[in-house]
PDB file of N, CA and C in Angstrom:
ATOM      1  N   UNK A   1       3.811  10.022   8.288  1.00  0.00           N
ATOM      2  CA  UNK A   1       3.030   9.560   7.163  1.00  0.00           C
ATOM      3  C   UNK A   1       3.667  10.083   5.882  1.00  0.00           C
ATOM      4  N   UNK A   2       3.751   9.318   5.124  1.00  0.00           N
ATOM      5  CA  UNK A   2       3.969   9.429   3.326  1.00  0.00           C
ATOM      6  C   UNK A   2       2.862   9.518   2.729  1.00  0.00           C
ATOM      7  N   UNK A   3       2.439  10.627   1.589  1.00  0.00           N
ATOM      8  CA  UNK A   3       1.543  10.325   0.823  1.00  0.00           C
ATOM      9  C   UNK A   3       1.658  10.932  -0.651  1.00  0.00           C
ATOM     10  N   UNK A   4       1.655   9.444  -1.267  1.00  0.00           N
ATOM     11  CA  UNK A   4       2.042  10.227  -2.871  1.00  0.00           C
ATOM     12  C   UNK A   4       1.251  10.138  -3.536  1.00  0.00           C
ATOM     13  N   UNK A   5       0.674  10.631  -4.707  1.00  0.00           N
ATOM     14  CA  UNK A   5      -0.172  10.790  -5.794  1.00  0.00           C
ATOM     15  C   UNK A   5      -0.155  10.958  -7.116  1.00  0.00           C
ATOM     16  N   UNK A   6      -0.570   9.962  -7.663  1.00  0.00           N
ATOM     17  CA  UNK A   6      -0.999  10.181  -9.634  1.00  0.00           C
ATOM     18  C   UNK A   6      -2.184  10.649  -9.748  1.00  0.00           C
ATOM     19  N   UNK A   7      -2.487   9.909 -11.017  1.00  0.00           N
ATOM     20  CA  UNK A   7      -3.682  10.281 -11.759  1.00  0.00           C
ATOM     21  C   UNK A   7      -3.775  10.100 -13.197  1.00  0.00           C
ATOM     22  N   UNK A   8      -4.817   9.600 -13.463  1.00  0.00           N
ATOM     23  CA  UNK A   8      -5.219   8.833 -14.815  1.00  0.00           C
ATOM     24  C   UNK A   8      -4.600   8.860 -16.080  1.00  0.00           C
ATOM     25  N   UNK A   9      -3.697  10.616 -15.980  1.00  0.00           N
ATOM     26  CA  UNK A   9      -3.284  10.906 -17.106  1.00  0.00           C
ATOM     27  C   UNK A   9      -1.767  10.571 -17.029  1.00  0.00           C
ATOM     28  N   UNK A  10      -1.606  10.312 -15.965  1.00  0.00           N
ATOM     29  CA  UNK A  10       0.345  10.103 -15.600  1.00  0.00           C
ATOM     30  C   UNK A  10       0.637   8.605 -15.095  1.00  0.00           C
ATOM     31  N   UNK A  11      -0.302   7.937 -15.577  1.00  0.00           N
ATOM     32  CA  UNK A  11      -0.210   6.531 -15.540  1.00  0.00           C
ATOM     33  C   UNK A  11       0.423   5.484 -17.213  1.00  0.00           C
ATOM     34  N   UNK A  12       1.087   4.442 -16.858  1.00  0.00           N
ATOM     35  CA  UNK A  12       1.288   3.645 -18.125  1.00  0.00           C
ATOM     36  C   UNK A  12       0.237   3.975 -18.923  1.00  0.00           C
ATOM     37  N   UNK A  13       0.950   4.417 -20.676  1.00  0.00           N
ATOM     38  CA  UNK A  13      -0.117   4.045 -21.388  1.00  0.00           C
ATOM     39  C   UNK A  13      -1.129   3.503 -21.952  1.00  0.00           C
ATOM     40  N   UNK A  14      -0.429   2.438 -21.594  1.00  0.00           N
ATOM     41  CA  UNK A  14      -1.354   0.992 -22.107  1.00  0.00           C
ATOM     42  C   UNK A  14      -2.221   0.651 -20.977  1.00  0.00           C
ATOM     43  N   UNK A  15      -2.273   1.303 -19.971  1.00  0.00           N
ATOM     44  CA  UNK A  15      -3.350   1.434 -18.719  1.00  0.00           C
ATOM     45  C   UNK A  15      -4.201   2.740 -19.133  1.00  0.00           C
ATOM     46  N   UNK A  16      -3.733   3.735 -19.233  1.00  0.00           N
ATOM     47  CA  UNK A  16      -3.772   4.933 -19.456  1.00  0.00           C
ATOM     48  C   UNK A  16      -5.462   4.971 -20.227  1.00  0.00           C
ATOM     49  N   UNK A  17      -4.684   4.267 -21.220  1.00  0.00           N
ATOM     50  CA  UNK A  17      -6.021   3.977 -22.854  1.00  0.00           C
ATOM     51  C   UNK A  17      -6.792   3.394 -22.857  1.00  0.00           C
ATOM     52  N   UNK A  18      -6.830   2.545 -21.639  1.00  0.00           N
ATOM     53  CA  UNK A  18      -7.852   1.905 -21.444  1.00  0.00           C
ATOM     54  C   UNK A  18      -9.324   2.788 -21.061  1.00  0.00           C
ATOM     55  N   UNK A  19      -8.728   3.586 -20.070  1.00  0.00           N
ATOM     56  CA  UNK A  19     -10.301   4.484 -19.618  1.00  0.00           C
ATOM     57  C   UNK A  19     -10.441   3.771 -18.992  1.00  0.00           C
ATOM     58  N   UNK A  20     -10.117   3.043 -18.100  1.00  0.00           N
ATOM     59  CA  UNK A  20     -11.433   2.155 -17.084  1.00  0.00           C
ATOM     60  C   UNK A  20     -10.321   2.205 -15.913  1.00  0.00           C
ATOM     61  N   UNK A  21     -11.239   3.109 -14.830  1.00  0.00           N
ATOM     62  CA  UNK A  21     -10.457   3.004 -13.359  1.00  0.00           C
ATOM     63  C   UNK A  21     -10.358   1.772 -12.666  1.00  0.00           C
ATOM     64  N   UNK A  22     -11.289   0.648 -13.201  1.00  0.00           N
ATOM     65  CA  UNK A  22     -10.418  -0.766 -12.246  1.00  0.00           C
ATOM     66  C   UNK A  22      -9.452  -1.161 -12.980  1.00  0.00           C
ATOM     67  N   UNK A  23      -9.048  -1.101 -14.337  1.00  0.00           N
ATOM     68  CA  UNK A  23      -7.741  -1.417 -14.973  1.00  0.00           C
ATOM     69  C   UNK A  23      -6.554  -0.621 -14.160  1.00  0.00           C
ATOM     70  N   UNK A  24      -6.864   0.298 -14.408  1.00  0.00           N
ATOM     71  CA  UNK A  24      -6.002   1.278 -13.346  1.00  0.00           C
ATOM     72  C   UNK A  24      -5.715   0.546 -11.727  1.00  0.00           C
ATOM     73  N   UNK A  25      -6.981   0.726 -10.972  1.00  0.00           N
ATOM     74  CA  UNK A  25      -6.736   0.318  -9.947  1.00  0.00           C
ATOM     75  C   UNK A  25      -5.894  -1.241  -9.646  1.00  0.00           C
ATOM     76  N   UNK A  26      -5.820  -2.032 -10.793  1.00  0.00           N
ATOM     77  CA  UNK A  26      -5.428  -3.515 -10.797  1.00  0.00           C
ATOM     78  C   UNK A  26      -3.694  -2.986 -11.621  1.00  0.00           C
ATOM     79  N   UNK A  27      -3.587  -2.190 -11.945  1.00  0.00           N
ATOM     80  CA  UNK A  27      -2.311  -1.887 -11.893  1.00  0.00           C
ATOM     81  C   UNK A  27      -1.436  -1.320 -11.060  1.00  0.00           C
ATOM     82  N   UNK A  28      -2.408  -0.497 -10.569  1.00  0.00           N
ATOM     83  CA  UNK A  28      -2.086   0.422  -9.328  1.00  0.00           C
ATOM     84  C   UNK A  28      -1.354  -1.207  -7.755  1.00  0.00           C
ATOM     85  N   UNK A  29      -2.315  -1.777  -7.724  1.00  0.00           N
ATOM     86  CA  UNK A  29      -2.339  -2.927  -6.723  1.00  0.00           C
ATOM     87  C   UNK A  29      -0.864  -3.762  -7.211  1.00  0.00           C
ATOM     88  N   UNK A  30      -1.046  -4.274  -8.282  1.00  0.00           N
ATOM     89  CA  UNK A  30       0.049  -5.265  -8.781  1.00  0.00           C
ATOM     90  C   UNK A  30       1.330  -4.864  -8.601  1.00  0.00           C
ATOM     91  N   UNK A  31       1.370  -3.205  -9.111  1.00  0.00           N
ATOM     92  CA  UNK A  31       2.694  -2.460  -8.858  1.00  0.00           C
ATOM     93  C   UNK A  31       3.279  -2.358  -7.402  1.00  0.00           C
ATOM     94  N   UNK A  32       2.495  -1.926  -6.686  1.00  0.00           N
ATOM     95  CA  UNK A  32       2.311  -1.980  -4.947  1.00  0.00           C
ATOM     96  C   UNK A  32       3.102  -2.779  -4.337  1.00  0.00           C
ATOM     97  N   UNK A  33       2.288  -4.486  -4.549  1.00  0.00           N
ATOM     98  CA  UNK A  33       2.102  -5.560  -4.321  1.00  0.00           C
ATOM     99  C   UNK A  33       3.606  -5.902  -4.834  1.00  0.00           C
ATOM    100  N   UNK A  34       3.870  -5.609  -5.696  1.00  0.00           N
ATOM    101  CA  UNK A  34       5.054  -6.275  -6.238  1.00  0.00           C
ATOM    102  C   UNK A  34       6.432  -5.660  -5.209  1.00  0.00           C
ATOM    103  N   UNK A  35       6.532  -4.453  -5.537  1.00  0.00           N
ATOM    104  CA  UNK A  35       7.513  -4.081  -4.555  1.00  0.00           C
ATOM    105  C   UNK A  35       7.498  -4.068  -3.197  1.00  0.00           C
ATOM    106  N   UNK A  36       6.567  -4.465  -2.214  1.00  0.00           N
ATOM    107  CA  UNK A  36       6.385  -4.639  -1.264  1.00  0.00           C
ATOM    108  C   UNK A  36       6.663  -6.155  -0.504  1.00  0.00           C
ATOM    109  N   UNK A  37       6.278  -6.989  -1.790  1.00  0.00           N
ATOM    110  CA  UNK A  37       6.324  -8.442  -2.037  1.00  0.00           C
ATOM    111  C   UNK A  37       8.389  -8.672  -1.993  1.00  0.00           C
ATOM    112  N   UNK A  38       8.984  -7.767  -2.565  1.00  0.00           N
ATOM    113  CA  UNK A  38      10.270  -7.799  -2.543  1.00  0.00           C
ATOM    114  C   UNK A  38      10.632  -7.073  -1.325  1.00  0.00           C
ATOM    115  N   UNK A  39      10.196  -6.556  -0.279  1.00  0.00           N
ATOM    116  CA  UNK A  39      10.601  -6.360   0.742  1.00  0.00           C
ATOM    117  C   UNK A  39      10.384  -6.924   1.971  1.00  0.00           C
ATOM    118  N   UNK A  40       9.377  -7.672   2.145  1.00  0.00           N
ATOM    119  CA  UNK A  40       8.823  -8.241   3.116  1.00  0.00           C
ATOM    120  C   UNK A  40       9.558  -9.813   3.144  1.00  0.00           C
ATOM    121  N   UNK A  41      10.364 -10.655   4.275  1.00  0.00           N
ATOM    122  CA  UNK A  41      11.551 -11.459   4.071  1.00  0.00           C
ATOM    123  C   UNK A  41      10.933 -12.397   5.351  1.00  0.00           C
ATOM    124  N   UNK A  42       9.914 -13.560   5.745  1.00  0.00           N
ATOM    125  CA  UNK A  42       9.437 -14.632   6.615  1.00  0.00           C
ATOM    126  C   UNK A  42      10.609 -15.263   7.039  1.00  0.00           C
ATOM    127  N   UNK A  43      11.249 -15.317   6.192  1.00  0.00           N
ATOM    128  CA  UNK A  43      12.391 -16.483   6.946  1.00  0.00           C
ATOM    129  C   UNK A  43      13.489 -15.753   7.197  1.00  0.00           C
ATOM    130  N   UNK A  44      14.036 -14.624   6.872  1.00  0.00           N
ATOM    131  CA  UNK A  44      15.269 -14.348   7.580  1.00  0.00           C
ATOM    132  C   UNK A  44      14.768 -13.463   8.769  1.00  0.00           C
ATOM    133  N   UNK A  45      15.250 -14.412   9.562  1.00  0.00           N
ATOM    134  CA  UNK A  45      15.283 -13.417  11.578  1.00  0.00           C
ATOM    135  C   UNK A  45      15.657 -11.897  11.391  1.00  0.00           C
ATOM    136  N   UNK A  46      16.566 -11.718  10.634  1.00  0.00           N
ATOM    137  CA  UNK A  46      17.150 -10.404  10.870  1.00  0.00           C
ATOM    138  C   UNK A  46      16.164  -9.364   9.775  1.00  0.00           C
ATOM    139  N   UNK A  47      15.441  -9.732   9.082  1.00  0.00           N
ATOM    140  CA  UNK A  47      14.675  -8.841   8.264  1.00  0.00           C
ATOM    141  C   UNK A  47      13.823  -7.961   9.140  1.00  0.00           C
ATOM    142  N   UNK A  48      13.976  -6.785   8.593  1.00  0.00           N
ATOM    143  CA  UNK A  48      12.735  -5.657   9.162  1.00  0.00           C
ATOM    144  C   UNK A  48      11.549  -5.786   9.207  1.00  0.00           C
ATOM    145  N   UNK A  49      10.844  -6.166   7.945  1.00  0.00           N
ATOM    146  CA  UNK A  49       9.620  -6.444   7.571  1.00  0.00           C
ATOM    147  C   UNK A  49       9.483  -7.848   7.731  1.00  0.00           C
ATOM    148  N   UNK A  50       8.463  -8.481   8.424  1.00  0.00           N
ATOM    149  CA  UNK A  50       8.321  -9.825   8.545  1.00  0.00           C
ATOM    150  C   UNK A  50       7.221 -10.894   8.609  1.00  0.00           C
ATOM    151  N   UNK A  51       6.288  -9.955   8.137  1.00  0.00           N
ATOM    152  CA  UNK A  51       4.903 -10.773   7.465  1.00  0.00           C
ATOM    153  C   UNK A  51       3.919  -9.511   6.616  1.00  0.00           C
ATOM    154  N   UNK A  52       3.531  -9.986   5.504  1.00  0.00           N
ATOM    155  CA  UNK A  52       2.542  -9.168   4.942  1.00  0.00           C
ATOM    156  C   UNK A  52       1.094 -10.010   4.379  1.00  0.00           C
ATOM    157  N   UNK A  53       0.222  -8.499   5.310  1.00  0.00           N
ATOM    158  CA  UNK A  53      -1.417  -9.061   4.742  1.00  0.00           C
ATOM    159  C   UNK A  53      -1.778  -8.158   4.073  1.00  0.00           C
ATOM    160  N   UNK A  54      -2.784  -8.745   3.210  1.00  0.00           N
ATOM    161  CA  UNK A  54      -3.828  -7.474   2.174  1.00  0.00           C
ATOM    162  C   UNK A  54      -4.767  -7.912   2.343  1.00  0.00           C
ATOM    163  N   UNK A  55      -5.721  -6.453   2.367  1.00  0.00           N
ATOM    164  CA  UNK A  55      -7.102  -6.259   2.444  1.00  0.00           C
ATOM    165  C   UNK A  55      -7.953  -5.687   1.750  1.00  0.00           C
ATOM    166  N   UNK A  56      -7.996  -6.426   0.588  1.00  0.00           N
ATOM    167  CA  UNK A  56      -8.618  -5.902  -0.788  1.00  0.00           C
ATOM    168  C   UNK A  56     -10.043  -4.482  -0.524  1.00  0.00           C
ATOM    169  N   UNK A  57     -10.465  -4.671   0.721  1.00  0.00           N
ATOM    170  CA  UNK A  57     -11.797  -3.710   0.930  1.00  0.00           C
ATOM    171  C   UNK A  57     -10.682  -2.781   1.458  1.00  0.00           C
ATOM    172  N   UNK A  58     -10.859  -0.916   0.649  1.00  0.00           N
ATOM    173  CA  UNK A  58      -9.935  -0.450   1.114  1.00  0.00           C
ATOM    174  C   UNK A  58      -8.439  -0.387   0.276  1.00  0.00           C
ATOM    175  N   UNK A  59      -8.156  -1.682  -0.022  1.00  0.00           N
ATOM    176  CA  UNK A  59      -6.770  -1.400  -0.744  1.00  0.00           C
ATOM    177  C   UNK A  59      -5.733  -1.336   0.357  1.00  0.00           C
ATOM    178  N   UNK A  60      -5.519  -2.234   1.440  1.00  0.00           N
ATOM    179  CA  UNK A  60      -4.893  -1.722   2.552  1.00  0.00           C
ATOM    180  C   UNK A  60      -3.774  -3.361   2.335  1.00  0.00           C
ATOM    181  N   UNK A  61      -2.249  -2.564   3.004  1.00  0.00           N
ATOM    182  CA  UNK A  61      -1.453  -3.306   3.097  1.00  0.00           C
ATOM    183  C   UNK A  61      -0.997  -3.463   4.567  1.00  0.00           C
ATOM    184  N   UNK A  62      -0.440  -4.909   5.343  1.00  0.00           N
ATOM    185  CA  UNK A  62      -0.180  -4.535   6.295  1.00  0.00           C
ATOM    186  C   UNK A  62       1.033  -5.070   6.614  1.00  0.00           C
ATOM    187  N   UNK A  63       1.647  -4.590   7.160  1.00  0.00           N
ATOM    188  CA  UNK A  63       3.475  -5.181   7.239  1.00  0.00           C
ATOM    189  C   UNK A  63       3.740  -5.169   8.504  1.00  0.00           C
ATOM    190  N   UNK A  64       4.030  -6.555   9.318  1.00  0.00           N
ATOM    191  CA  UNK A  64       4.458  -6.466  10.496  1.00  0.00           C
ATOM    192  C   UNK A  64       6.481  -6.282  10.438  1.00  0.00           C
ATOM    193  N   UNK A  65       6.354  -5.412  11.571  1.00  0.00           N
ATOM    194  CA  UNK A  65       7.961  -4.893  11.531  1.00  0.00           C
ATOM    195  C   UNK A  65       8.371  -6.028  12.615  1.00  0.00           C
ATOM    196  N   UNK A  66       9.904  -6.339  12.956  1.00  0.00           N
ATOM    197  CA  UNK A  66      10.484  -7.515  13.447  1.00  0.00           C
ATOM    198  C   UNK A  66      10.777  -6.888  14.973  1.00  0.00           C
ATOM    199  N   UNK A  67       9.423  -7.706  15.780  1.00  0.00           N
ATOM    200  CA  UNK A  67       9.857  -6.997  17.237  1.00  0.00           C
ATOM    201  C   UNK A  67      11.142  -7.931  17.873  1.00  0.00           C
ATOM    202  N   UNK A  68      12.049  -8.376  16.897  1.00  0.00           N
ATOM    203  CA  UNK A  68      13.632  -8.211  17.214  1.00  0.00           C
ATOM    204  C   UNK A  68      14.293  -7.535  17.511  1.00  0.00           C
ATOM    205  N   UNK A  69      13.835  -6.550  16.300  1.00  0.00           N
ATOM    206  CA  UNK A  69      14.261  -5.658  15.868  1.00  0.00           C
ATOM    207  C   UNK A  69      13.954  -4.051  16.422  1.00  0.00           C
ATOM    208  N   UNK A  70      13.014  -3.836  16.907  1.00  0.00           N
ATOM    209  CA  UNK A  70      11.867  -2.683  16.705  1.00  0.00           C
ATOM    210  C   UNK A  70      10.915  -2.967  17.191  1.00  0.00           C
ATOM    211  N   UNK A  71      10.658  -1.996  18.317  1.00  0.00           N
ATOM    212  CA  UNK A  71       9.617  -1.968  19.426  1.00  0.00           C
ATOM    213  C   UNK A  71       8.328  -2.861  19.280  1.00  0.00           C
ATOM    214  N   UNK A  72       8.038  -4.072  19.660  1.00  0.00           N
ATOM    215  CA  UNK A  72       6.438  -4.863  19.459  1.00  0.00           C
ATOM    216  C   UNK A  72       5.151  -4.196  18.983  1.00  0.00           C
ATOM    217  N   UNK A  73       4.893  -4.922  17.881  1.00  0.00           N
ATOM    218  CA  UNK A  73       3.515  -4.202  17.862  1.00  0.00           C
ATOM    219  C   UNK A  73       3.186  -2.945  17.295  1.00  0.00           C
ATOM    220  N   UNK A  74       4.403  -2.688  16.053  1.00  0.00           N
ATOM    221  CA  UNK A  74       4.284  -1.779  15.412  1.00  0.00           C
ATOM    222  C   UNK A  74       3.926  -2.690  13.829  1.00  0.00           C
ATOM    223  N   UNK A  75       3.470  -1.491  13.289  1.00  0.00           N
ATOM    224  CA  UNK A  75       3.219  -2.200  12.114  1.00  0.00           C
ATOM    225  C   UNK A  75       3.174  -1.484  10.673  1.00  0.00           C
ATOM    226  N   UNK A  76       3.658  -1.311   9.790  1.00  0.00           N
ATOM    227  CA  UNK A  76       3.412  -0.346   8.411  1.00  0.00           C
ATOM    228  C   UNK A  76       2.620  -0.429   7.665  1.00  0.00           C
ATOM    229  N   UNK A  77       0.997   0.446   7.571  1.00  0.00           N
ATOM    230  CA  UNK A  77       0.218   0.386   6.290  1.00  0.00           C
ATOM    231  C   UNK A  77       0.640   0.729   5.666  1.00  0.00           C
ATOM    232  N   UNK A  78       0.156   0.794   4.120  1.00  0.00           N
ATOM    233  CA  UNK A  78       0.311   1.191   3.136  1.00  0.00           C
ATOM    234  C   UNK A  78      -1.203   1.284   2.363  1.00  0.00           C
ATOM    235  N   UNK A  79      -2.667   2.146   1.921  1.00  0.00           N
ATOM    236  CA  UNK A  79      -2.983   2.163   1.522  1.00  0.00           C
ATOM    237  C   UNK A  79      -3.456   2.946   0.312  1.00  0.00           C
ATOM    238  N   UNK A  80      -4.645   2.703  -0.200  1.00  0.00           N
ATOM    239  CA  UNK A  80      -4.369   3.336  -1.633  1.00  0.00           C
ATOM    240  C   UNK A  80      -6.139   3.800  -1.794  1.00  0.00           C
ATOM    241  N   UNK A  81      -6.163   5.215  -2.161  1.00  0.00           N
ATOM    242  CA  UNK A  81      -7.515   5.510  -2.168  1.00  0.00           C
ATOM    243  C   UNK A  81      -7.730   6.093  -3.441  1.00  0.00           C
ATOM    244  N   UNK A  82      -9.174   6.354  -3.880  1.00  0.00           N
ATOM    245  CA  UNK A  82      -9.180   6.761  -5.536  1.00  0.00           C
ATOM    246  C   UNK A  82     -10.318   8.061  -5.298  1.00  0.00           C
ATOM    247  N   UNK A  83     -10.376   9.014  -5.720  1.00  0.00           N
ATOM    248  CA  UNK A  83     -11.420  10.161  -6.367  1.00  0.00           C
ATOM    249  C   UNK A  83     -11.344  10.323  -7.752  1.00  0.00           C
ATOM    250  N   UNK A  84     -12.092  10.501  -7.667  1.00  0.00           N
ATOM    251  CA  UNK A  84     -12.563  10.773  -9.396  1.00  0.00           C
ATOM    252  C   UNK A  84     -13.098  12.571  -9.608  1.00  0.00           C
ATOM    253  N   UNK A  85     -11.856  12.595 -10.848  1.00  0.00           N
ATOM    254  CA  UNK A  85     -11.551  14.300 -11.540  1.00  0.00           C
ATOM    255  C   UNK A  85     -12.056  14.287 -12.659  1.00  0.00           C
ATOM    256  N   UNK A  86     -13.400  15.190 -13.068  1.00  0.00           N
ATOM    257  CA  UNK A  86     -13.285  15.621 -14.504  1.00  0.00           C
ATOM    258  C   UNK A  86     -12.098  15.790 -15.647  1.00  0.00           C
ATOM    259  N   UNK A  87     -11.100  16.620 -14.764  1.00  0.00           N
ATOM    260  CA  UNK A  87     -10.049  16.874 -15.471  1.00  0.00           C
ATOM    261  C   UNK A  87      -9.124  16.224 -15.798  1.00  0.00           C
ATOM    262  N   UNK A  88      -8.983  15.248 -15.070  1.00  0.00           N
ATOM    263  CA  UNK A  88      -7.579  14.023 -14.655  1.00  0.00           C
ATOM    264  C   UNK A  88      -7.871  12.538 -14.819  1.00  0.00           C
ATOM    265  N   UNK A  89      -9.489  12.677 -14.518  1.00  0.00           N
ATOM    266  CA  UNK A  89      -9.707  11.131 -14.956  1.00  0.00           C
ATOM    267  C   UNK A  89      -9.540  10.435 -13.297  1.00  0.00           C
ATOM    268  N   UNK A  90      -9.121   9.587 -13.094  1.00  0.00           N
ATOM    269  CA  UNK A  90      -9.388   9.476 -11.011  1.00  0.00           C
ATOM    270  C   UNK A  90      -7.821   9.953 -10.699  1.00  0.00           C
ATOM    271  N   UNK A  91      -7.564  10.503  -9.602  1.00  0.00           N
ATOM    272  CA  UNK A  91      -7.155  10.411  -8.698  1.00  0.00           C
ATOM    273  C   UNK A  91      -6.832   9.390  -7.521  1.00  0.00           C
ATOM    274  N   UNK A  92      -5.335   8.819  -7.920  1.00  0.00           N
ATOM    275  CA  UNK A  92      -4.658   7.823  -6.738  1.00  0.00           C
ATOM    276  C   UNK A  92      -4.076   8.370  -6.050  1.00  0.00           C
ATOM    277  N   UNK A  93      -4.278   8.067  -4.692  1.00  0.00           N
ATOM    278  CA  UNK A  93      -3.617   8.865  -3.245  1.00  0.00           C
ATOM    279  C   UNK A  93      -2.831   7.325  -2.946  1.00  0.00           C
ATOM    280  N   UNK A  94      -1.871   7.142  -2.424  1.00  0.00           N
ATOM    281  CA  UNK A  94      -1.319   6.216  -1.469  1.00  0.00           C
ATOM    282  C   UNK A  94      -0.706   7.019  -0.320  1.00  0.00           C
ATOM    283  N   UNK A  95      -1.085   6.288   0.737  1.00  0.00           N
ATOM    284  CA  UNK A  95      -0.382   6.706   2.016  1.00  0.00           C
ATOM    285  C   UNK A  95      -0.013   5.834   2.328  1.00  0.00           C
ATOM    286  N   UNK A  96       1.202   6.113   3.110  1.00  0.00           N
ATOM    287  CA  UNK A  96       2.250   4.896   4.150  1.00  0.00           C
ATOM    288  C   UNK A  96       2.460   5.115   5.291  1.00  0.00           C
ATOM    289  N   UNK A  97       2.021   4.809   6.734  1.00  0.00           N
ATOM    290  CA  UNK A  97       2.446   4.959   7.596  1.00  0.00           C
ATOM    291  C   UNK A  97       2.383   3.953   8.814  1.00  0.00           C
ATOM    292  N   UNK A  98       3.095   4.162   9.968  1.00  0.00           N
ATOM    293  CA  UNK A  98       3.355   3.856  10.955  1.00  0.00           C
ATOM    294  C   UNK A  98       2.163   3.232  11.432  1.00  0.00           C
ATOM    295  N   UNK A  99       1.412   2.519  13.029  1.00  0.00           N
ATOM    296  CA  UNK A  99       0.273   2.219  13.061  1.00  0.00           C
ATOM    297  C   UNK A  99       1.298   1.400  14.188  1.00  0.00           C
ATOM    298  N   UNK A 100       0.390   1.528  15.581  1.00  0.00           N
ATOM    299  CA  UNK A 100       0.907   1.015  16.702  1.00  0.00           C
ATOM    300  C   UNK A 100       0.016  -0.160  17.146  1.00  0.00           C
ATOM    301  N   UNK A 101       0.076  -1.373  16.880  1.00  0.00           N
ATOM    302  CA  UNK A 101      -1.370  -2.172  16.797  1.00  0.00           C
ATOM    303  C   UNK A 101      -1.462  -2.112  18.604  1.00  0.00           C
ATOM    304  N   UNK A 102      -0.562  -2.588  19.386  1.00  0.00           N
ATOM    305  CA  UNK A 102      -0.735  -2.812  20.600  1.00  0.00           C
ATOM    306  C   UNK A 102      -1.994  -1.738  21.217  1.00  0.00           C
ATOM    307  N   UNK A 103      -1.071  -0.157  20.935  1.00  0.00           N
ATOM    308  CA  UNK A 103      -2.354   0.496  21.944  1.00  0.00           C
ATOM    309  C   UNK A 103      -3.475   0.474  21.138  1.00  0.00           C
ATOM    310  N   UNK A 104      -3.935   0.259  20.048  1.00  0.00           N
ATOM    311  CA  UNK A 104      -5.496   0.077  19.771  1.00  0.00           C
ATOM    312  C   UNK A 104      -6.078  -1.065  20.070  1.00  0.00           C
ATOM    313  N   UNK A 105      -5.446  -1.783  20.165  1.00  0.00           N
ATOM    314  CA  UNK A 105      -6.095  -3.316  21.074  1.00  0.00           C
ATOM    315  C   UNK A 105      -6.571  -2.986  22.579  1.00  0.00           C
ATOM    316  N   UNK A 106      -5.765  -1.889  22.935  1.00  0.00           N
ATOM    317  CA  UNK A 106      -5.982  -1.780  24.639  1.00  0.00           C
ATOM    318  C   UNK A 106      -6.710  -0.483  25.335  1.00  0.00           C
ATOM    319  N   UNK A 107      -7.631   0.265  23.719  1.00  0.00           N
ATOM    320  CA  UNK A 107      -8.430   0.927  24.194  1.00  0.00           C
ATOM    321  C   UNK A 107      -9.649   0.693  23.664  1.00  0.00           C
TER     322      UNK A 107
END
């Protein structure tokens, strides 16, 4: 697992000034979304990443990896969670990890 973190005050300014954590959070997503959007490749066979879903409840990304390529039935989240700091204004966590869909289907 990967997990990185901002926060209200170490965000774009022009997000920043706004004060409002869904501005944030809709930047937070777009930014995400965007580079993820440049990695994820449907039509070439040989790509790693080879379909992506989002699940707005949650903030959850899901990336199927190319069982060409790499063991069936693996898959890469990516989601994004928020707390809220007196001091900092909210708190963004993203985590990235691994996620074996097969064996949770089969328990």
């Amino acid at each position: 697992m990967i997990a990185c973190q901002t926060n209200s005050q170490l965000l774009n300014h022009d997000v920043r000034d706004l004060q409002d954590s869904s501005a944030e959070l809709e930047f937070l997503c777009k930014a995400i979304s965007r580079y993820i959007v440049e990695n994820v490749d449907e039509q070439n066979p040989k790509s790693v990443l080879v379909s992506l879903d989002f699940a707005i409840e949650g903030c959850v990304w899901k990336m199927n990896l190319n069982p060409e390529l790499i063991s069936p039935g693996l898959q890469i989240q990516v989601r994004l969670l928020a707390r809220a700091s007196r001091s900092v204004g909210t708190i963004w966590v993203t985590y990235t990890f691994m996620v074996d869909t097969q064996s949770r289907s089969s328990t």
